[in-house]
Every structure is written in structure tokens, then in C-alpha cells.
C-alpha atoms as a PDB file:
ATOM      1  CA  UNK A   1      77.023  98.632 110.243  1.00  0.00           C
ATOM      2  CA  UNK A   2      74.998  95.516 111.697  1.00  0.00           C
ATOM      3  CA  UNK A   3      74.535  95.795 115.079  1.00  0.00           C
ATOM      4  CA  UNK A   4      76.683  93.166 117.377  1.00  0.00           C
ATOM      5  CA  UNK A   5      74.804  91.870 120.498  1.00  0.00           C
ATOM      6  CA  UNK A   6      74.075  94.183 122.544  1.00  0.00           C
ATOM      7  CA  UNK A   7      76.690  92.218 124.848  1.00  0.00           C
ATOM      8  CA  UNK A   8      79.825  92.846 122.307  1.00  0.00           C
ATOM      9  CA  UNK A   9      78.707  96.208 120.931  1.00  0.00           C
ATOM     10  CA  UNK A  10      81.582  97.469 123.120  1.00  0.00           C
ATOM     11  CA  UNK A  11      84.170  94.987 121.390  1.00  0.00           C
ATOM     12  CA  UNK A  12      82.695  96.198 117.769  1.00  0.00           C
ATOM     13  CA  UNK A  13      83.206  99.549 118.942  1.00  0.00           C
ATOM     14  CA  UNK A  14      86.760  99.070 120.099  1.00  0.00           C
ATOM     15  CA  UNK A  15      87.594  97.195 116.944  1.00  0.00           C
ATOM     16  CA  UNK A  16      85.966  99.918 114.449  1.00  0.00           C
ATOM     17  CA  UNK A  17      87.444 103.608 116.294  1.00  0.00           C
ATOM     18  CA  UNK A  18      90.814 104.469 117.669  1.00  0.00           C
ATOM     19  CA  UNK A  19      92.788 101.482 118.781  1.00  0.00           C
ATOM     20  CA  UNK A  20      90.725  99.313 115.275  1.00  0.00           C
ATOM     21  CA  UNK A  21      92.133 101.916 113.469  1.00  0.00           C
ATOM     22  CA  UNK A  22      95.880 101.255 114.838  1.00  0.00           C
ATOM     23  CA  UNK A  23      95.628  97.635 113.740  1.00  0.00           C
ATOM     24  CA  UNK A  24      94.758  99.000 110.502  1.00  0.00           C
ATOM     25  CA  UNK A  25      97.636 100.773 110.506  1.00  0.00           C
ATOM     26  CA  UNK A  26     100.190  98.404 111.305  1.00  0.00           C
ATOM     27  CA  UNK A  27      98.075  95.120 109.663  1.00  0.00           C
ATOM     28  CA  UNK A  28     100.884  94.287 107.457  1.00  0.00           C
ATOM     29  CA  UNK A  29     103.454  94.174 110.217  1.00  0.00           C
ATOM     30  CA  UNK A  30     100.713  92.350 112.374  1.00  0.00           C
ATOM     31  CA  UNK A  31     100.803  89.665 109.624  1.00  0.00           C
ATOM     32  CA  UNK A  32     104.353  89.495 109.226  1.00  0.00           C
ATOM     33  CA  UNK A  33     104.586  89.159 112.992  1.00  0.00           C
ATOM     34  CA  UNK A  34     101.530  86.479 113.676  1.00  0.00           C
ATOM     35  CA  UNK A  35     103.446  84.287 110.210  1.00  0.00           C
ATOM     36  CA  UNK A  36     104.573  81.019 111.995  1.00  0.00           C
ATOM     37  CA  UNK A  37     101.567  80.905 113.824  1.00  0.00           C
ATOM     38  CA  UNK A  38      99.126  81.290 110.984  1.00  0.00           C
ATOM     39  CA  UNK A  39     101.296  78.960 109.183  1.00  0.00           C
ATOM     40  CA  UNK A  40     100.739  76.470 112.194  1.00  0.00           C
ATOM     41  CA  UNK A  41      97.016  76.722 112.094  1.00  0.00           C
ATOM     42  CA  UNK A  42      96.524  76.702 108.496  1.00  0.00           C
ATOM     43  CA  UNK A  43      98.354  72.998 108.855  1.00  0.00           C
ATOM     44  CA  UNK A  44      96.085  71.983 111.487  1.00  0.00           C
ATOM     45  CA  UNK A  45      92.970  72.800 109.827  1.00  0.00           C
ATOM     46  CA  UNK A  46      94.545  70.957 106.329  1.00  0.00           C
ATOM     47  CA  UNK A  47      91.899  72.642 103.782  1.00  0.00           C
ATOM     48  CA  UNK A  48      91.111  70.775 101.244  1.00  0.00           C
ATOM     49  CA  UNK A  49      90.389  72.329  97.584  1.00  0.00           C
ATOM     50  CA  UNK A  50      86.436  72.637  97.269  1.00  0.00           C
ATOM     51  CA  UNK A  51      85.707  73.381 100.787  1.00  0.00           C
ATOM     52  CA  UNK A  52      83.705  76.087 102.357  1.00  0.00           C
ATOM     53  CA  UNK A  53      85.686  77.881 105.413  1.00  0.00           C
ATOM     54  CA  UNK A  54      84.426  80.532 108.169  1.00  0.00           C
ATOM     55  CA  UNK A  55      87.094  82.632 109.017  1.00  0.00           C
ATOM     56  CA  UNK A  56      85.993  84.241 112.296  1.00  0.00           C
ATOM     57  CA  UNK A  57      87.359  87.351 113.554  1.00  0.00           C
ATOM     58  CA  UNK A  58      89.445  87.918 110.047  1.00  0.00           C
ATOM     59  CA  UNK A  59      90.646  91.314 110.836  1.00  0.00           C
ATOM     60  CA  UNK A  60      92.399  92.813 107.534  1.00  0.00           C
ATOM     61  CA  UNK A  61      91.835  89.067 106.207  1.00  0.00           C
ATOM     62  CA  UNK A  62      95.470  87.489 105.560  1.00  0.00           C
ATOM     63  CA  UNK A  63      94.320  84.095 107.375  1.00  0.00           C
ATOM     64  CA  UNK A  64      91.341  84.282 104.719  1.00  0.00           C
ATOM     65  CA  UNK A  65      93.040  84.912 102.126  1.00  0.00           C
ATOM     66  CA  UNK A  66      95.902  82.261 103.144  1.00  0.00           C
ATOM     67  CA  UNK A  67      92.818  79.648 103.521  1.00  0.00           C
ATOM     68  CA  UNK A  68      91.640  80.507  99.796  1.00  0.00           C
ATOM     69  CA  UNK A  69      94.643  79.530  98.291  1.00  0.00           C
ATOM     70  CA  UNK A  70      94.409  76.214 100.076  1.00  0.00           C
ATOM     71  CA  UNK A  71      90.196  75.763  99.402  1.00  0.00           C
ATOM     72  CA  UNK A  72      91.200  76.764  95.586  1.00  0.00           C
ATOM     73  CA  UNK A  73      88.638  77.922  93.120  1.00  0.00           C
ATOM     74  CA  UNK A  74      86.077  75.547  93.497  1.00  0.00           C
ATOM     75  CA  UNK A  75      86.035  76.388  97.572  1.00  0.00           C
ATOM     76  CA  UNK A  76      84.234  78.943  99.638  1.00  0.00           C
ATOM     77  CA  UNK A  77      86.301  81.192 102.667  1.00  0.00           C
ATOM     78  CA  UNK A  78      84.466  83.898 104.325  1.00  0.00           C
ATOM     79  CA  UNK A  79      86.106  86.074 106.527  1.00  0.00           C
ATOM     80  CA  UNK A  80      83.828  87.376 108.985  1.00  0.00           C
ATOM     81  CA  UNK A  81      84.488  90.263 111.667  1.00  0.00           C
ATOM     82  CA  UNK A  82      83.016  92.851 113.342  1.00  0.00           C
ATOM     83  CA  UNK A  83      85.368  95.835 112.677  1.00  0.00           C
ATOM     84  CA  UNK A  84      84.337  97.895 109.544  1.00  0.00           C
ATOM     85  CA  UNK A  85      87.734  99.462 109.579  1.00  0.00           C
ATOM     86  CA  UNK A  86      89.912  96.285 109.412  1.00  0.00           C
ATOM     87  CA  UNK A  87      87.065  94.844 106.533  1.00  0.00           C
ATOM     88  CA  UNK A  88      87.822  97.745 104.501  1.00  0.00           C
ATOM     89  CA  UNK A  89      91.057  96.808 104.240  1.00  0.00           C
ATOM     90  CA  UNK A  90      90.112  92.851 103.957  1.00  0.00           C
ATOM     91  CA  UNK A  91      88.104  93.584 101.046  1.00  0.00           C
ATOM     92  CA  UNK A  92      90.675  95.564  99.082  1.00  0.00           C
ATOM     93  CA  UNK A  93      93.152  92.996  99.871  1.00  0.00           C
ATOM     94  CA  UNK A  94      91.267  90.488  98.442  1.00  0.00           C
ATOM     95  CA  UNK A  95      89.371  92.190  95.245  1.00  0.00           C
ATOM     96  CA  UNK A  96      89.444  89.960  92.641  1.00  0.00           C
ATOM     97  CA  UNK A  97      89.476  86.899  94.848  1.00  0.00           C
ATOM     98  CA  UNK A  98      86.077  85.056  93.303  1.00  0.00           C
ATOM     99  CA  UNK A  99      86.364  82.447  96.275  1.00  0.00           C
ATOM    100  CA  UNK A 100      86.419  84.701  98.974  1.00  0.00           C
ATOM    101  CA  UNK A 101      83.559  86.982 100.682  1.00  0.00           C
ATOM    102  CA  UNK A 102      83.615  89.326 103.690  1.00  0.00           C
ATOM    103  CA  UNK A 103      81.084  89.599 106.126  1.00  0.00           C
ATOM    104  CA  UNK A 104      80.275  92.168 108.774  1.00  0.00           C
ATOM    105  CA  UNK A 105      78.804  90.038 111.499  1.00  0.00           C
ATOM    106  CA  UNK A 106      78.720  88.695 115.451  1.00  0.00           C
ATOM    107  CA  UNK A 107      79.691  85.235 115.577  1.00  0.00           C
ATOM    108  CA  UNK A 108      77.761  84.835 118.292  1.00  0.00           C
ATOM    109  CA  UNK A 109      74.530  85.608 117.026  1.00  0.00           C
ATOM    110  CA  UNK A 110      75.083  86.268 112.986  1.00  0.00           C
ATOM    111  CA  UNK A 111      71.901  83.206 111.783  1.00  0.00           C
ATOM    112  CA  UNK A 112      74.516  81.420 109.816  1.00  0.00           C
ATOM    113  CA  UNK A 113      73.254  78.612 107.381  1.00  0.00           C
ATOM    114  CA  UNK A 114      72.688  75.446 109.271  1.00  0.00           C
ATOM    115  CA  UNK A 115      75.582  72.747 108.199  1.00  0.00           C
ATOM    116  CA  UNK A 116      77.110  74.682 105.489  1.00  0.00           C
ATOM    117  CA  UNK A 117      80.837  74.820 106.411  1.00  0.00           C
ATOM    118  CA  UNK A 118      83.445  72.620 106.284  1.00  0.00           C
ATOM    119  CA  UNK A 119      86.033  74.463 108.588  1.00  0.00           C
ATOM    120  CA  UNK A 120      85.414  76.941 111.292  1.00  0.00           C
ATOM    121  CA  UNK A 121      88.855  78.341 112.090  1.00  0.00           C
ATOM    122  CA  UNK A 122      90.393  81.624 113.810  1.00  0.00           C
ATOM    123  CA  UNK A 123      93.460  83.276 114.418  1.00  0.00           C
ATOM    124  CA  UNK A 124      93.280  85.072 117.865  1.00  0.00           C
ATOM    125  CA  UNK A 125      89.393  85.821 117.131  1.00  0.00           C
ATOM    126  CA  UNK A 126      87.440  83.876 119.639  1.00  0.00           C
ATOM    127  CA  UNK A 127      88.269  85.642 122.866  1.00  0.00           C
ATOM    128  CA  UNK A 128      86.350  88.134 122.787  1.00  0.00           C
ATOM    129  CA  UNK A 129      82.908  86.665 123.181  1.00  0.00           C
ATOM    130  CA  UNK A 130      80.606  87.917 126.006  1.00  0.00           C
ATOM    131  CA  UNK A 131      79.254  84.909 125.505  1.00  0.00           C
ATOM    132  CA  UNK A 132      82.073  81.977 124.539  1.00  0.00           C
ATOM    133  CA  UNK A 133      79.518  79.201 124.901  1.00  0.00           C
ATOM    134  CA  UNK A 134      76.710  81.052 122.712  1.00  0.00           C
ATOM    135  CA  UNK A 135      79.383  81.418 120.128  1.00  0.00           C
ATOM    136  CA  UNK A 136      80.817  77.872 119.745  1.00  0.00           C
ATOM    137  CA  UNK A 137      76.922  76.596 119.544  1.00  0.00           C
ATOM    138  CA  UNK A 138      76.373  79.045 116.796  1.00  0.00           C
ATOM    139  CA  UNK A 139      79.638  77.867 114.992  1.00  0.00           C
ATOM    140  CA  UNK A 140      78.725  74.363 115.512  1.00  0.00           C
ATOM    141  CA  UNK A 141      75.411  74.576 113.659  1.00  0.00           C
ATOM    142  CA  UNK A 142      77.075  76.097 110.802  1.00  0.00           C
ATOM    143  CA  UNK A 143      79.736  73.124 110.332  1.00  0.00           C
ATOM    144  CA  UNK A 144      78.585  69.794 108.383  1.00  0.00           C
ATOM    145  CA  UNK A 145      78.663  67.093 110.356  1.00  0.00           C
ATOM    146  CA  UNK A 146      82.265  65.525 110.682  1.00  0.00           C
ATOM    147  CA  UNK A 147      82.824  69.631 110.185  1.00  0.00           C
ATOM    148  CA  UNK A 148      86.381  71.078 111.857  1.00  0.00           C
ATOM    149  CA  UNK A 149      86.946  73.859 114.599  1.00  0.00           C
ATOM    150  CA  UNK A 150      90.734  75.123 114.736  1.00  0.00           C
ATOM    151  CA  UNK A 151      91.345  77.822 116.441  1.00  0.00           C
ATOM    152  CA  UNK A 152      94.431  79.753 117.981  1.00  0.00           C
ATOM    153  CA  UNK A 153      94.435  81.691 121.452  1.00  0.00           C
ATOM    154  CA  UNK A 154      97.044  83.527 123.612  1.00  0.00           C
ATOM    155  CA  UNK A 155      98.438  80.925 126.366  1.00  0.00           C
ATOM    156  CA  UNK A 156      99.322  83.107 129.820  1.00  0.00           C
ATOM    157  CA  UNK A 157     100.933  86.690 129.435  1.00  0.00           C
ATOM    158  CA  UNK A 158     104.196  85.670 131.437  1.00  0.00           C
ATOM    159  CA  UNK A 159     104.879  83.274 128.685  1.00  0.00           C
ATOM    160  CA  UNK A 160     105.102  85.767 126.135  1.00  0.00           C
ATOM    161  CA  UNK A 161     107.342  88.660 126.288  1.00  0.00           C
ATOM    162  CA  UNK A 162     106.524  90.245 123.453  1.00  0.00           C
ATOM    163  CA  UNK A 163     102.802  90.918 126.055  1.00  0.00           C
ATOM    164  CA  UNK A 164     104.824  90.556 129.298  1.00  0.00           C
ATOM    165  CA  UNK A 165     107.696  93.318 128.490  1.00  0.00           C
ATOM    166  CA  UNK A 166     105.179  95.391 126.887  1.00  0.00           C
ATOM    167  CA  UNK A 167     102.797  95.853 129.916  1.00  0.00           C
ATOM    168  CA  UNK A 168     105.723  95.634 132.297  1.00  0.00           C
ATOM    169  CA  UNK A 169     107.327  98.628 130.249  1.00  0.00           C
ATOM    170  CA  UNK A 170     104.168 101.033 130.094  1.00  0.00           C
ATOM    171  CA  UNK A 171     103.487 100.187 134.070  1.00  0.00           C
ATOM    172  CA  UNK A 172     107.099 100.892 134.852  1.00  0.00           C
ATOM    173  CA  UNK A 173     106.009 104.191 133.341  1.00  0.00           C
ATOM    174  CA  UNK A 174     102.638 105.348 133.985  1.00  0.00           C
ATOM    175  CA  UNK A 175     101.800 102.743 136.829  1.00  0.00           C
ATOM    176  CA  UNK A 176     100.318  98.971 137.438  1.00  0.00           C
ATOM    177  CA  UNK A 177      97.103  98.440 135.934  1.00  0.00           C
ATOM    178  CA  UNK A 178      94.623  95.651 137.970  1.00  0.00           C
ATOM    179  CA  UNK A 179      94.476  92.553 135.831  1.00  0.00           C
ATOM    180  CA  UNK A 180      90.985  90.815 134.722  1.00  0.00           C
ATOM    181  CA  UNK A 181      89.706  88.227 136.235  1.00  0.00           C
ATOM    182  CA  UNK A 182      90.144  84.579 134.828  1.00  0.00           C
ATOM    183  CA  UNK A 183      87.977  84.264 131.269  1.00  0.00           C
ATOM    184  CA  UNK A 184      87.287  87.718 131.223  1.00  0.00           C
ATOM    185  CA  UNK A 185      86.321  88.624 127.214  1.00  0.00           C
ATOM    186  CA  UNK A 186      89.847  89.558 125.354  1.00  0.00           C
ATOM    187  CA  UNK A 187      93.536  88.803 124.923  1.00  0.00           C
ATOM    188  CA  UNK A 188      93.635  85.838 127.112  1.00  0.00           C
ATOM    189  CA  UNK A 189      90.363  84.966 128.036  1.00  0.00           C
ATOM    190  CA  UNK A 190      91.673  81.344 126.560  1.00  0.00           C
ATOM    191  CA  UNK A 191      94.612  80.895 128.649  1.00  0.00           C
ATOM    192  CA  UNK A 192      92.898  78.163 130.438  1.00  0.00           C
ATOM    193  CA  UNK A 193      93.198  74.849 128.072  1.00  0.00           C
ATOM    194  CA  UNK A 194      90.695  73.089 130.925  1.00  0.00           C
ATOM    195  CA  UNK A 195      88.089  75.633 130.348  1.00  0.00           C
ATOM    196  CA  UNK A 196      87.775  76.406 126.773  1.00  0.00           C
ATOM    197  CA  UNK A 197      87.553  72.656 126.445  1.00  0.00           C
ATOM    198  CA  UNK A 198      84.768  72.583 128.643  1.00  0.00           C
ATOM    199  CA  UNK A 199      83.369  75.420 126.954  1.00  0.00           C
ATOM    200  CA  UNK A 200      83.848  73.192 123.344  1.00  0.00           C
ATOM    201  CA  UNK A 201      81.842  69.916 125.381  1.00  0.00           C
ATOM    202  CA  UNK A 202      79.146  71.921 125.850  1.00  0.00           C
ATOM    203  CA  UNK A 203      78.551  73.486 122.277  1.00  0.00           C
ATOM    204  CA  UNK A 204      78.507  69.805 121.134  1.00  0.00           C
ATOM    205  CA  UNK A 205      81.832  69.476 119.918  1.00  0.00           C
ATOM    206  CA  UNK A 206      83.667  66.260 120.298  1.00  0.00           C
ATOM    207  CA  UNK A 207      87.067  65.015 119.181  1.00  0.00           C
ATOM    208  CA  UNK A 208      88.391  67.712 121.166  1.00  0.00           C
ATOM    209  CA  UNK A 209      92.347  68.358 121.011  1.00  0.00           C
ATOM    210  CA  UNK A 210      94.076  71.365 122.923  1.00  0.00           C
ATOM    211  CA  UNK A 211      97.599  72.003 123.087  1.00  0.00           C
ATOM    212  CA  UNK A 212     100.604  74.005 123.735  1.00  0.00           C
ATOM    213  CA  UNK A 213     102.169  75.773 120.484  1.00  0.00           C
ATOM    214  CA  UNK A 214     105.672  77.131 121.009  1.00  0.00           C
ATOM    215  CA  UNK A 215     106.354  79.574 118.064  1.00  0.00           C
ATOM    216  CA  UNK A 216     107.734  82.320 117.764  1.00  0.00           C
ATOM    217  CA  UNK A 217     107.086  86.154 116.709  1.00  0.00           C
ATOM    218  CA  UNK A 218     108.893  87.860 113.667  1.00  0.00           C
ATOM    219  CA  UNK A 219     109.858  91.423 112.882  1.00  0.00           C
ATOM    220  CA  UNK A 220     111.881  92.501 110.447  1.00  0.00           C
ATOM    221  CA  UNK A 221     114.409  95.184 112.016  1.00  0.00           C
ATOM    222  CA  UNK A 222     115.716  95.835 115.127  1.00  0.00           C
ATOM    223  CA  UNK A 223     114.410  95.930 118.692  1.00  0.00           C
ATOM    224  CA  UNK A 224     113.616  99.478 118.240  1.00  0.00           C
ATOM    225  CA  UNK A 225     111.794  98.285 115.233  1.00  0.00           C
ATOM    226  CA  UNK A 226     109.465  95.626 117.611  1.00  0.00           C
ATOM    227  CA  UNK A 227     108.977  98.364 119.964  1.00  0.00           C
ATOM    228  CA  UNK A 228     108.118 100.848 117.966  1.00  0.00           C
ATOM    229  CA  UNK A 229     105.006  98.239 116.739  1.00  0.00           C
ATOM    230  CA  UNK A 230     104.429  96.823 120.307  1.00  0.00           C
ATOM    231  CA  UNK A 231     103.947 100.160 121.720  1.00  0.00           C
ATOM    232  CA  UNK A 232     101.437 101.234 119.085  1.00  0.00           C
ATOM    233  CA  UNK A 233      98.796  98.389 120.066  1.00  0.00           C
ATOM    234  CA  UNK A 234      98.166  95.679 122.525  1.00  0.00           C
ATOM    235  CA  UNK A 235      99.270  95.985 126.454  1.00  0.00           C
ATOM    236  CA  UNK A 236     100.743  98.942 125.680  1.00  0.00           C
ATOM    237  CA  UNK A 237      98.053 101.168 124.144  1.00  0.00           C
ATOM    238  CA  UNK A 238      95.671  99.732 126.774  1.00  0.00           C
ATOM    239  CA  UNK A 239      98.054 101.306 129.445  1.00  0.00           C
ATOM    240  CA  UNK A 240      98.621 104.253 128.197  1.00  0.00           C
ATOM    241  CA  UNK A 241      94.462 104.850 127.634  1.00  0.00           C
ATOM    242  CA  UNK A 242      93.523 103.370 131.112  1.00  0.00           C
ATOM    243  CA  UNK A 243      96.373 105.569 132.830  1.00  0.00           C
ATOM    244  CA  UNK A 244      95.723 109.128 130.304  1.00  0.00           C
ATOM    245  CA  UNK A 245      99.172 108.190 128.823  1.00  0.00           C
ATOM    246  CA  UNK A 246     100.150 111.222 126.666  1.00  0.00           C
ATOM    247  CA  UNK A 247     102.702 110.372 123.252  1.00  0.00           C
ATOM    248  CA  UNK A 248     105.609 111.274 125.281  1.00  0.00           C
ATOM    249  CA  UNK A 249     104.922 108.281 127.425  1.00  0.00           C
ATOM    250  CA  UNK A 250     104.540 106.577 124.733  1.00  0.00           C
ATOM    251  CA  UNK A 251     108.298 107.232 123.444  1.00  0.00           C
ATOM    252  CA  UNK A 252     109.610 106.252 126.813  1.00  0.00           C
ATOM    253  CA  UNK A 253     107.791 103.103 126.936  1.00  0.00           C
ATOM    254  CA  UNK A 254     109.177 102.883 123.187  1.00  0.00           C
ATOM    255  CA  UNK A 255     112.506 103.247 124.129  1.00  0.00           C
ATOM    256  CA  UNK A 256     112.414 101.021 127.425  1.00  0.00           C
ATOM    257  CA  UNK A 257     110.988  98.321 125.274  1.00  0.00           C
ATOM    258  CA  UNK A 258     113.666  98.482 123.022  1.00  0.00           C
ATOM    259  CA  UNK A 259     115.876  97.824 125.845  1.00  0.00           C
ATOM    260  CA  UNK A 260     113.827  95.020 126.914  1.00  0.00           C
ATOM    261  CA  UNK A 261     113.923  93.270 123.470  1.00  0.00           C
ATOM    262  CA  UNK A 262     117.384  93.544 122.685  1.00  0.00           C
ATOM    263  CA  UNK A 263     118.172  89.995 123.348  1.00  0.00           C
ATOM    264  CA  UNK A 264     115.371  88.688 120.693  1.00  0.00           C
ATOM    265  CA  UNK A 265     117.567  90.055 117.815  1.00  0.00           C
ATOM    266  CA  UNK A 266     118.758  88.044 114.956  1.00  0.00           C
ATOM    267  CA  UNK A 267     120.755  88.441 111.917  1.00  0.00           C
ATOM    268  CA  UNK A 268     117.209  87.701 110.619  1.00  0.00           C
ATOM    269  CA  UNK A 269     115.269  90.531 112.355  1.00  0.00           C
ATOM    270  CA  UNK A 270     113.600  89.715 116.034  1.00  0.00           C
ATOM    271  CA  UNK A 271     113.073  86.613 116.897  1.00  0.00           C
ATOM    272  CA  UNK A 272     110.603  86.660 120.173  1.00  0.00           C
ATOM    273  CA  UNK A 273     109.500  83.501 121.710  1.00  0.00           C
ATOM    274  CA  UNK A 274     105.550  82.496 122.051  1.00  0.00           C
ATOM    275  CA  UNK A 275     103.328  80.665 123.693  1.00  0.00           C
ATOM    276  CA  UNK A 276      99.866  79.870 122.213  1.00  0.00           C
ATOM    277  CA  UNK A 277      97.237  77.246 122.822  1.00  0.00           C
ATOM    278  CA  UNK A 278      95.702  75.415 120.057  1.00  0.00           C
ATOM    279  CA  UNK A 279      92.375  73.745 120.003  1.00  0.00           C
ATOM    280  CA  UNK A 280      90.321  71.417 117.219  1.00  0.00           C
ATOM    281  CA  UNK A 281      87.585  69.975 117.464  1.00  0.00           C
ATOM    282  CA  UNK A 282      84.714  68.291 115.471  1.00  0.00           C
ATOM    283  CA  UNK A 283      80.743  68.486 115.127  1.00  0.00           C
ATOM    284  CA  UNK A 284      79.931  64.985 115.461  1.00  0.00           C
END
């Protein structure tokens, strides 16, 4: 594997073993779940057929693979990540595909071609950065000018129960867990519209647009269905390992959650409310 900066080696490591491995597990759900949204972004970054795209943080590549049907034959996508595990998966997804490559790579270091790309864009993939501000200068070389960053990022926990209830739920069981401090690397490290702007002024970006995206989550089932997926990643699986959570906890968080999401259900499936923020941007 290529080594990440020394400075994310821990996020490559966390993406690659046990809790990488769970998002491999469940990718399909994950998809199905993240669909409005990636819908949503996909609009934004309006690919046009014949141009070259940098997916970053692809995971098990459906936002690639989305963005290759809308760059067509005679465009470029690569999906780029640092978890082996979810690439795997990415590349089987996608065999066959002659417009679209995987890479194994840090975004924040990875000596892209200068002015290459068309479109940077990212699905939940840019908050994980030790370094944000390294990483949107390295992205900004790689875009043409006139080249597009869009990019989607968790807004604030309490706006999204499908986060809130699940951390509430595995504290209620195995006890409160300190929060990070503001822009810590991870989940919502982009809450802050303010900052990552800032952060995109300073990598050179202009044109700069950030906004609030009210979507919404889907799963196909019941609540039991959403909690049985919610407590297998995310807040809840970060509980349970900070805390030495054992798989009975687990269950009981499962089936507290359940309780919790009861009111999201649909004739369609559940329904769950979001909150995102959505940034573009251009390389002058």
C-alpha cells in the first residue's frame, strides 16, 4: 500500500482494518442511504461528457462510477482513496468501466499532474485531512484553470438524527464520550461554512459558494432496519470502541435506536432528515 503522510497514516489505517472493513460490509446500503445527496452533488458539479474528474475519498466508488456515466466515454473519473479494503471493492464494481481508474493515494500529498482535471469533487471525503489547507492547494494544482471543486460535508451533529440519536443511544448505554474540538480531522470537521471557506481562499480558490443542503437519508425497511446499519458504523461503533462496548451493547443500542427512529418511517422505507453543507469553488 502507498504510504499516506505520515500525518493521516492513522486515517488510512482506520479506513483499511476493522471499522474500513464495516463500510465494506454495508457499502451498498451506505449508497442507498447517501442517494439524494450524491444525486445533489452530482448536479452541482454538472459533468460534462469528455471531462476528466478526481473523485477524492471514493470509498467503494458509487460517486465515481455515477460521475462516469455523466463524463461518458470520451471522459476521465478517477476515484482516489486511501482504504485498500473499500478500493477492492471499487475496482470490482467498476471492471469493465474503460473511463474509470482507481487510485490508492493521499490527497494531500499524492504529486498529481499539474492542471489536468476538470472537476475535483467528493462525497463526505475531505474531512479527514490533517492538513485541510495542504489538501485543497494540492487539488487546486491539479484542476485546469476555470477547473471546479464540489464537495459535500456533514453540517452540525444536532442537525442530523440519523448522527445525533445514534451517539445519544450508545452514550445512554455505555456512557458520554468528550467531543472534539472545532475542525478536528473527521465527521464534521466541516461543520463550520466560515472556515472551510477560509480554508478554500487560501488554496487559491475563488468563486467560492457554500451552502446549506436539506436532504434527506433513505433506507429501505423499517426502523429496526436503520438501526441495525447505524449501529454497525459511524457514532455508534466509535462508542462502543472508545467505551470497550461488547456486541451485547451493541444490540441494546440496536434496539434503543430503533425506538428512536420510529417516527422517520414511511410507506417508502425511512425517511430521516439531513443537514449537509455544500461548497464549489473554482481555480481561477
Amino acid at each position: 500500500m502507498p504510504a499516506a503522510d505520515p500525518a493521516n497514516a492513522a486515517q488510512a489505517a482506520f479506513w483499511t482494518t476493522g471499522p474500513g472493513r464495516l463500510w465494506a460490509v454495508e457499502h451498498a446500503r451506505l449508497d442507498a442511504l447517501m442517494a439524494p445527496a450524491t444525486t445533489v452533488l452530482l448536479d452541482r458539479a454538472a459533468i460534462r461528457p469528455g471531462e476528466s474528474v478526481l473523485d477524492i475519498g471514493c470509498g467503494a466508488g458509487a460517486t465515481t462510477l455515477a460521475a462516469a456515466e455523466r463524463a461518458g466515454p470520451g471522459g476521465r473519473v478517477t476515484g482516489l482513496d486511501i482504504s485498500t479494503t473499500l478500493l477492492d471493492i471499487a475496482r470490482h464494481r467498476a471492471a469493465g468501466g474503460a473511463n474509470v481508474t482507481f487510485l490508492e493515494a493521499d490527497a494531500q500529498t499524492h504529486p498529481f499532474a499539474p492542471a489536468t482535471q476538470d472537476v475535483v469533487l467528493s462525497r463526505h471525503g475531505l474531512m479527514f485531512f490533517a492538513d485541510p489547507l495542504a489538501a485543497f492547494r494540492n487539488l487546486a494544482a491539479a484542476l485546469r484553470p476555470g477547473g471546479r471543486i464540489v464537495f459535500l460535508a456533514w453540517a452540525d451533529a444536532g442537525l442530523n438524527p440519523w448522527v445525533r440519536e445514534a451517539r445519544a443511544a450508545a452514550e445512554a448505554r455505555l456512557g458520554a464520550v468528550p467531543p472534539d474540538p472545532p475542525h478536528t480531522p473527521g465527521m464534521f470537521a466541516f461543520t463550520d461554512r466560515d472556515h472551510v471557506t477560509g480554508l478554500l481562499v487560501a488554496a487559491g480558490f475563488a468563486s467560492i459558494a457554500a451552502e446549506e443542503l436539506r436532504t434527506e437519508l433513505h433506507r429501505e425497511g423499517t426502523a429496526e432496519d436503520g438501526a441495525a446499519l447505524a449501529a454497525a458504523i459511524g457514532p455508534v461503533n466509535y462508542v462502543v470502541r472508545v467505551k470497550g462496548g461488547t456486541e451485547t451493547d451493541r444490540a441494546a443500542i440496536a434496539a434503543d435506536l430503533a425506538t428512536r427512529f420510529r417516527p422517520f418511517e414511511t410507506p417508502q422505507g425511512l425517511r430521516v432528515p439531513a443537514v449537509m453543507n455544500l461548497f464549489a469553488a473554482r481555480r481561477p
